[in-house]
PDB file of N, CA and C in Angstrom:
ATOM      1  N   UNK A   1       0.829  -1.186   0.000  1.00  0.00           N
ATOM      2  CA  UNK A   1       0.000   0.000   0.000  1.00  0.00           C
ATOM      3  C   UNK A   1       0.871   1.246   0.000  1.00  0.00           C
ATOM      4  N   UNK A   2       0.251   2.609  -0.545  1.00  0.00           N
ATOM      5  CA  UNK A   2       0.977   3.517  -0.245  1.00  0.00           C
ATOM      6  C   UNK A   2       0.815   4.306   1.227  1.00  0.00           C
ATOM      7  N   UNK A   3       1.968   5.205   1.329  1.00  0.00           N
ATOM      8  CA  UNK A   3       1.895   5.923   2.540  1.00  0.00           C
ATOM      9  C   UNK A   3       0.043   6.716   2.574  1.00  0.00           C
ATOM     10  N   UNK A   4       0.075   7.098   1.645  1.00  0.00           N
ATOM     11  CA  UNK A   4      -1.283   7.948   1.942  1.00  0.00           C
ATOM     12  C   UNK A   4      -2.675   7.409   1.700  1.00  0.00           C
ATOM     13  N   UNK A   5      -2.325   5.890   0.853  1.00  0.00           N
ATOM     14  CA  UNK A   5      -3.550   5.355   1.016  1.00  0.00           C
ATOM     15  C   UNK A   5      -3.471   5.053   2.887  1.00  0.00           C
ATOM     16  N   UNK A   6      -2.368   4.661   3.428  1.00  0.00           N
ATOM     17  CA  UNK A   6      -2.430   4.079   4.908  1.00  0.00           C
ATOM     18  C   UNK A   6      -2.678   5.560   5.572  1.00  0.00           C
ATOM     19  N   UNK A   7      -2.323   6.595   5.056  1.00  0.00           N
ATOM     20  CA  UNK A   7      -2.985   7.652   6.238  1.00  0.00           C
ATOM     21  C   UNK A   7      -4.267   8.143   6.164  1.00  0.00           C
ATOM     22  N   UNK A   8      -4.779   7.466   4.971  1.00  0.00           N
ATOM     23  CA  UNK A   8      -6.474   7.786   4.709  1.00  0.00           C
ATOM     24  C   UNK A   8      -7.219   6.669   5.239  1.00  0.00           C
ATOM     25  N   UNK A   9      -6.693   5.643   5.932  1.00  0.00           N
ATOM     26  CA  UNK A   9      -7.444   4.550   6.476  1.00  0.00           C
ATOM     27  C   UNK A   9      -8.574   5.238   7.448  1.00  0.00           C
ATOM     28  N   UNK A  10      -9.724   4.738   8.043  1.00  0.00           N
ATOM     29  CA  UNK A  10     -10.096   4.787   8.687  1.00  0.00           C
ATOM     30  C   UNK A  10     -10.965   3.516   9.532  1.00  0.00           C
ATOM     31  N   UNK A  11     -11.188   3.353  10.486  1.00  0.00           N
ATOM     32  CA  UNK A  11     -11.834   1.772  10.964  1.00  0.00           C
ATOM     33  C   UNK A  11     -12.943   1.401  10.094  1.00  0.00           C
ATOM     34  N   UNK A  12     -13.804   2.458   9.809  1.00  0.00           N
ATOM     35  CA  UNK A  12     -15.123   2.114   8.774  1.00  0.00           C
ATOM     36  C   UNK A  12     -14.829   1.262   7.553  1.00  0.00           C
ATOM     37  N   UNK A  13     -13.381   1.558   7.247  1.00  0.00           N
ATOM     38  CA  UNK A  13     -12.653   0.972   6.311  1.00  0.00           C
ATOM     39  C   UNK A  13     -12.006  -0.944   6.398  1.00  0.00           C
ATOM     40  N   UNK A  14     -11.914  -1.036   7.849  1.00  0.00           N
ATOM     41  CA  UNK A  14     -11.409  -2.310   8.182  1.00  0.00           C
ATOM     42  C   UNK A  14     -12.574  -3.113   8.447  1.00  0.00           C
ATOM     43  N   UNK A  15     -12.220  -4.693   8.244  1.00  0.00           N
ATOM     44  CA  UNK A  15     -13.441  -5.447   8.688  1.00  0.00           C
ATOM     45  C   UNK A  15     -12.681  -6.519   9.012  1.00  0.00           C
ATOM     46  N   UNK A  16     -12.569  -6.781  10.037  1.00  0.00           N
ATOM     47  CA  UNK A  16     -11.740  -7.566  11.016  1.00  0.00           C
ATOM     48  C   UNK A  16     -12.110  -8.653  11.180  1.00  0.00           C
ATOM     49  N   UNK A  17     -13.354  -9.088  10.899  1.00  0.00           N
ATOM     50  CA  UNK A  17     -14.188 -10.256  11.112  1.00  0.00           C
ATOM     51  C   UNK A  17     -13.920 -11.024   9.971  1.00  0.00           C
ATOM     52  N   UNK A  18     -13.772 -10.286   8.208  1.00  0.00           N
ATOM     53  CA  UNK A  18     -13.558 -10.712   7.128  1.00  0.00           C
ATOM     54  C   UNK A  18     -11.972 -10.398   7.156  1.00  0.00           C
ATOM     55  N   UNK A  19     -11.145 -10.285   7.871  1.00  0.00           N
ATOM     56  CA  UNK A  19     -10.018 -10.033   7.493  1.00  0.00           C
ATOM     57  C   UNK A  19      -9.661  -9.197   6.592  1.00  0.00           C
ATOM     58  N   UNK A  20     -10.309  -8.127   6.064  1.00  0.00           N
ATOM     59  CA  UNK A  20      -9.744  -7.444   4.732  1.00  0.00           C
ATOM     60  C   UNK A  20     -10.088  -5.864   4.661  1.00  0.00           C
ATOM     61  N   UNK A  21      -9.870  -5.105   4.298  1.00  0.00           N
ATOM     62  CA  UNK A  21      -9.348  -3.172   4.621  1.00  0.00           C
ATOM     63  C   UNK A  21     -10.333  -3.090   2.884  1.00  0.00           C
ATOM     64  N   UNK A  22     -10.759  -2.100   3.030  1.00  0.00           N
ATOM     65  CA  UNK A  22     -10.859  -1.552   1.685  1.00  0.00           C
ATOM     66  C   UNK A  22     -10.477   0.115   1.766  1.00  0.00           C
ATOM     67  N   UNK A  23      -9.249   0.372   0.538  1.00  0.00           N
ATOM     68  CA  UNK A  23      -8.993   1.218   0.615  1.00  0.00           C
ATOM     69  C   UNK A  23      -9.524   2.566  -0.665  1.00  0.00           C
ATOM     70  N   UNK A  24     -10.337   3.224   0.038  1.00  0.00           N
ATOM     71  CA  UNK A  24     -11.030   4.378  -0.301  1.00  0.00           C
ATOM     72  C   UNK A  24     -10.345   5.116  -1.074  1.00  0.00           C
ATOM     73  N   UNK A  25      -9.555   5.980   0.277  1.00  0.00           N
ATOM     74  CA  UNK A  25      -8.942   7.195  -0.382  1.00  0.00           C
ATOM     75  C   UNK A  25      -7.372   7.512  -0.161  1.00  0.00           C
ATOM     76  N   UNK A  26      -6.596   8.557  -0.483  1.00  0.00           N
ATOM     77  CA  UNK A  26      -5.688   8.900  -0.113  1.00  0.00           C
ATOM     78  C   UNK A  26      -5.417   9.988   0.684  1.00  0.00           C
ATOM     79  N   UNK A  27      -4.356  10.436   1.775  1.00  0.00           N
ATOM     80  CA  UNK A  27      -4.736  11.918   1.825  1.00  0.00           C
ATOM     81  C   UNK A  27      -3.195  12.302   1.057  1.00  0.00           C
ATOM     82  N   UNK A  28      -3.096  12.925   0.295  1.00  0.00           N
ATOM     83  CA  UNK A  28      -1.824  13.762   0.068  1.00  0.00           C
ATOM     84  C   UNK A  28      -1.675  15.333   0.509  1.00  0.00           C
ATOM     85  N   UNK A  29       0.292  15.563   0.426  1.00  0.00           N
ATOM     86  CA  UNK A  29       0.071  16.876   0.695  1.00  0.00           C
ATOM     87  C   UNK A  29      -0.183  17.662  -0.315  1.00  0.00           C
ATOM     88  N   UNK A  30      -0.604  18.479  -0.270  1.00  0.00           N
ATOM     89  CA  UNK A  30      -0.574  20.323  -1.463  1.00  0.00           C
ATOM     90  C   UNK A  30       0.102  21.367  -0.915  1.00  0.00           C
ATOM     91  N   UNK A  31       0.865  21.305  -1.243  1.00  0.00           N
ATOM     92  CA  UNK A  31       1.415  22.459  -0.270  1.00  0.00           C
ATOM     93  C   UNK A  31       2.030  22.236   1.197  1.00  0.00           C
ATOM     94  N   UNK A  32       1.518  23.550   1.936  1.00  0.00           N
ATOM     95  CA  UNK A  32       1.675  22.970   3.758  1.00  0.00           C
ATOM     96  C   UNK A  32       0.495  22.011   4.036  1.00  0.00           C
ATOM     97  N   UNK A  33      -0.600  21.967   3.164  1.00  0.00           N
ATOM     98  CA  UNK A  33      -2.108  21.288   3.779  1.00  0.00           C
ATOM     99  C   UNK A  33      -2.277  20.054   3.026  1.00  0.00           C
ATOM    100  N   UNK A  34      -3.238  19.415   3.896  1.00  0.00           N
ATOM    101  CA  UNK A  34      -2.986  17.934   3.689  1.00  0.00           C
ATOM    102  C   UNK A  34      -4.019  17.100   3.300  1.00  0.00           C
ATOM    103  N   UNK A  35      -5.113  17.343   2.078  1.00  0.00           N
ATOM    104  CA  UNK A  35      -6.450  17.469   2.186  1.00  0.00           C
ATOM    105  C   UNK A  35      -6.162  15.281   1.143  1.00  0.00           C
ATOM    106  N   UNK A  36      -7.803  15.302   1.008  1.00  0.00           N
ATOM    107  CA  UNK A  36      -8.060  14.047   0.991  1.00  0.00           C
ATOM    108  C   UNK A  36      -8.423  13.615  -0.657  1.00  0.00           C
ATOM    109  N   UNK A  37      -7.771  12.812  -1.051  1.00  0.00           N
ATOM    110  CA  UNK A  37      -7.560  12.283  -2.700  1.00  0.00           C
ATOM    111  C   UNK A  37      -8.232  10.824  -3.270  1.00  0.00           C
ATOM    112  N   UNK A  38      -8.339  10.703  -4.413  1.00  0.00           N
ATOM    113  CA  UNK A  38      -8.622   9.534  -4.969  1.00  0.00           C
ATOM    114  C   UNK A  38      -7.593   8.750  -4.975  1.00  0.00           C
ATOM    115  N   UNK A  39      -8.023   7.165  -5.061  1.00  0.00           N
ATOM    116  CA  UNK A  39      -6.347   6.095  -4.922  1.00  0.00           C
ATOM    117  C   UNK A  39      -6.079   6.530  -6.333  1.00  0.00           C
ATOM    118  N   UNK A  40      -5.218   5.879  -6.567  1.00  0.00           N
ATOM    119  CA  UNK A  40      -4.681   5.789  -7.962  1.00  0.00           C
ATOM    120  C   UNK A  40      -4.681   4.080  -8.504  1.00  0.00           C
ATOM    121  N   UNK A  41      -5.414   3.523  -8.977  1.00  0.00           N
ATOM    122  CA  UNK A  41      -6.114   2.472  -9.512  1.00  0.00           C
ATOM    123  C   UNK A  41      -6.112   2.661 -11.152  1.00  0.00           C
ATOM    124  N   UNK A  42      -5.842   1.526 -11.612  1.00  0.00           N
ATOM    125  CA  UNK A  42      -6.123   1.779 -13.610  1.00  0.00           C
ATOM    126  C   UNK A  42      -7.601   2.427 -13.195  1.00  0.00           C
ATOM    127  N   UNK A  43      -8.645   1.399 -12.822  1.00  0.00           N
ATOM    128  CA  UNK A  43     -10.157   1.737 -13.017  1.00  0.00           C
ATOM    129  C   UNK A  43     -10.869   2.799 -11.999  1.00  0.00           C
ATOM    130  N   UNK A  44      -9.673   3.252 -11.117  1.00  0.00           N
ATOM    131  CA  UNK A  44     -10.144   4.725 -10.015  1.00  0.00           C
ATOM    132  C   UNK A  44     -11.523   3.941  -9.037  1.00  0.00           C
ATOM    133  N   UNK A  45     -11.069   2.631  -8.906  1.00  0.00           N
ATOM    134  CA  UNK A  45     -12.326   2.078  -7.749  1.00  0.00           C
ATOM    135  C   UNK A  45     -11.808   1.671  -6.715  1.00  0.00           C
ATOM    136  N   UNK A  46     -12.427   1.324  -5.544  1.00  0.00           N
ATOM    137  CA  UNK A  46     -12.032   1.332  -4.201  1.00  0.00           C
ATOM    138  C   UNK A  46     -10.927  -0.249  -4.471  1.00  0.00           C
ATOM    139  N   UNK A  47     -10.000  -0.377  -4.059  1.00  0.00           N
ATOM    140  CA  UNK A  47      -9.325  -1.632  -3.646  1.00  0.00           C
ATOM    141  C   UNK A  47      -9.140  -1.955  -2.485  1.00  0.00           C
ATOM    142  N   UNK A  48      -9.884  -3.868  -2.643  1.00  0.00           N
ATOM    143  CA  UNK A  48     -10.281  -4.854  -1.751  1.00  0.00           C
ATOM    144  C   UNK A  48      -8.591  -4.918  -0.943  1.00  0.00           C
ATOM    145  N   UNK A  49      -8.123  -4.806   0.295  1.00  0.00           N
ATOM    146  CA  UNK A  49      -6.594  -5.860   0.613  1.00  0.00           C
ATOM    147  C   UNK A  49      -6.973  -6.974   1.563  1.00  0.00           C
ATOM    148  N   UNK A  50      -6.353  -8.006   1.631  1.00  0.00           N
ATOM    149  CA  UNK A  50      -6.843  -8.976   2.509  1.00  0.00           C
ATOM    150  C   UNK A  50      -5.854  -8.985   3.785  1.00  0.00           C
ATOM    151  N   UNK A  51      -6.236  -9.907   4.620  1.00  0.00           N
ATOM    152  CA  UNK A  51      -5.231  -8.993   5.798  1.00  0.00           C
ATOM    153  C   UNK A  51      -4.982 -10.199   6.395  1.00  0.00           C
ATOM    154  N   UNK A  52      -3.398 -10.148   6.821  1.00  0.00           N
ATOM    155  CA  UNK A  52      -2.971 -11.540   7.638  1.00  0.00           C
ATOM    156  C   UNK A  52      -3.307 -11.411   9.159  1.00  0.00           C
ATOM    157  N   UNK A  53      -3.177 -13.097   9.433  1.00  0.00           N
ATOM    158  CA  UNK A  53      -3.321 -13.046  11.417  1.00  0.00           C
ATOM    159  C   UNK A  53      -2.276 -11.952  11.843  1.00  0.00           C
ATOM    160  N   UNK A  54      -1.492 -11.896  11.620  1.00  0.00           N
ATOM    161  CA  UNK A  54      -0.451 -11.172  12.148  1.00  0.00           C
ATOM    162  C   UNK A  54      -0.989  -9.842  12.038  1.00  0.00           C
ATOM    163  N   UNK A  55      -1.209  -9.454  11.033  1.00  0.00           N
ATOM    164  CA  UNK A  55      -2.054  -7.976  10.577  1.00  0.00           C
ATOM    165  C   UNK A  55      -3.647  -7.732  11.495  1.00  0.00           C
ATOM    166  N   UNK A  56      -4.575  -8.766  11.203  1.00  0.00           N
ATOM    167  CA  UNK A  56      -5.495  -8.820  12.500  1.00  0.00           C
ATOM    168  C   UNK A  56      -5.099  -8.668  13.562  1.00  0.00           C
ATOM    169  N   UNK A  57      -4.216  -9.125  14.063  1.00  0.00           N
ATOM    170  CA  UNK A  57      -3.544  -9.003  15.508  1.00  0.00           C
ATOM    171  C   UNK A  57      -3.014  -7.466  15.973  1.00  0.00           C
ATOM    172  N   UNK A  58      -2.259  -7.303  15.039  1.00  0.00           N
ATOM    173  CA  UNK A  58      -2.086  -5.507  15.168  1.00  0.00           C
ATOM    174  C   UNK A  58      -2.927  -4.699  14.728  1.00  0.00           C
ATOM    175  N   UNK A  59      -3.927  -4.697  14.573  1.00  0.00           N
ATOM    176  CA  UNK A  59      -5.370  -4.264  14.366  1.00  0.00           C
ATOM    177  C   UNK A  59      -6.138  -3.795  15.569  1.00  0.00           C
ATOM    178  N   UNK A  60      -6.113  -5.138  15.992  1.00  0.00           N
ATOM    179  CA  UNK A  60      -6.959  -5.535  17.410  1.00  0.00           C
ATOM    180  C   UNK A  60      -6.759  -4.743  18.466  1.00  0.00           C
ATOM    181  N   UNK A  61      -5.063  -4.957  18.220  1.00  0.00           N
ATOM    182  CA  UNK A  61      -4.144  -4.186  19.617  1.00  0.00           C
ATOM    183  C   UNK A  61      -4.233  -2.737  19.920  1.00  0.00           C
ATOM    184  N   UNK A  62      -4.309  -2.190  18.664  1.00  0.00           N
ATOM    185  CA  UNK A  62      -4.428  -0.854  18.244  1.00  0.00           C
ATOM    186  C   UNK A  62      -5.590  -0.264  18.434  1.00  0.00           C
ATOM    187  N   UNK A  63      -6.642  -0.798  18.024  1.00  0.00           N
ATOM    188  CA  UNK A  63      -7.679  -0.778  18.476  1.00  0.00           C
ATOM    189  C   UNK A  63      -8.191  -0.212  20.007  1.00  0.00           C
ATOM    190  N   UNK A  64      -7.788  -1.584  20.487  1.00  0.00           N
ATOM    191  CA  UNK A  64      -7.811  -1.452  22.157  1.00  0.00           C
ATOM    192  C   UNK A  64      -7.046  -0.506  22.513  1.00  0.00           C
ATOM    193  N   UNK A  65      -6.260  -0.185  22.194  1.00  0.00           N
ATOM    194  CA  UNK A  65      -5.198   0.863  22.472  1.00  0.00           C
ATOM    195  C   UNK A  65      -6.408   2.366  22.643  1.00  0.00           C
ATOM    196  N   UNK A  66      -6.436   2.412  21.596  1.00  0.00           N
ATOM    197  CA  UNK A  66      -7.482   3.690  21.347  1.00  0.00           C
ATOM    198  C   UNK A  66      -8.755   3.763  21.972  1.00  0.00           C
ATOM    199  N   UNK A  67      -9.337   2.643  22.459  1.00  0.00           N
ATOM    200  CA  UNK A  67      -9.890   2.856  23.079  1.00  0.00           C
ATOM    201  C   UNK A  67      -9.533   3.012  24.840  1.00  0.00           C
ATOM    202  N   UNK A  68      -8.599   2.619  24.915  1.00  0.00           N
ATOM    203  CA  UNK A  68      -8.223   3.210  26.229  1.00  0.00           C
ATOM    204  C   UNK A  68      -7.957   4.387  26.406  1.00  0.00           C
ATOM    205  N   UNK A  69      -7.511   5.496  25.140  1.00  0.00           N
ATOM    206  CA  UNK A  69      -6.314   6.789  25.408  1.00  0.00           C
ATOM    207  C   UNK A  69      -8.091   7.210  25.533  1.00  0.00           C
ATOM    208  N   UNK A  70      -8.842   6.915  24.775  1.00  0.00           N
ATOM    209  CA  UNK A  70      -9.848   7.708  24.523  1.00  0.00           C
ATOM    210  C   UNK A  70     -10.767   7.617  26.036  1.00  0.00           C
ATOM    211  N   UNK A  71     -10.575   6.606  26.896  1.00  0.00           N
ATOM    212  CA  UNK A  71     -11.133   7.010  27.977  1.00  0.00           C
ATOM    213  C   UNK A  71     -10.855   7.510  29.210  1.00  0.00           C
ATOM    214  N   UNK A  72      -9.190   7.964  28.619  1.00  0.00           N
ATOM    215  CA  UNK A  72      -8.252   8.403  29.475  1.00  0.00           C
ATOM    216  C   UNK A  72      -8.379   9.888  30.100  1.00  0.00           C
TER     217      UNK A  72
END
């Protein structure tokens, strides 16, 4: 994946149950600002990735993670 498809992720995007991310969008920079882009695909449509245990696993963790800072 690229850097900015991974900084345009968002959880709505992951499905953990199916193992697999679909990636939407990109964000790139313009300038100093950092606004939000189309992937770059031959056919410009969302791409399916499938995701390993290992990748579920750091998912999960991360996850939980965030939900702790967030009730911090």
């Amino acid at each position: 994946m690229r850097r900015g498809e991974l900084c345009g992720l968002r959880w709505q995007d992951v499905d953990l149950a199916a193992r697999r991310l679909v990636v939407c969008v990109q964000l790139v920079q313009v300038g100093k600002e950092v606004v939000e882009g189309t992937i770059k695909t031959d056919a410009g449509q969302d791409r399916v990735v499938a995701l390993s245990d290992r990748a579920v696993a750091a998912l999960l963790t991360w996850q939980f993670q965030q939900g702790q800072e967030r009730e911090a």
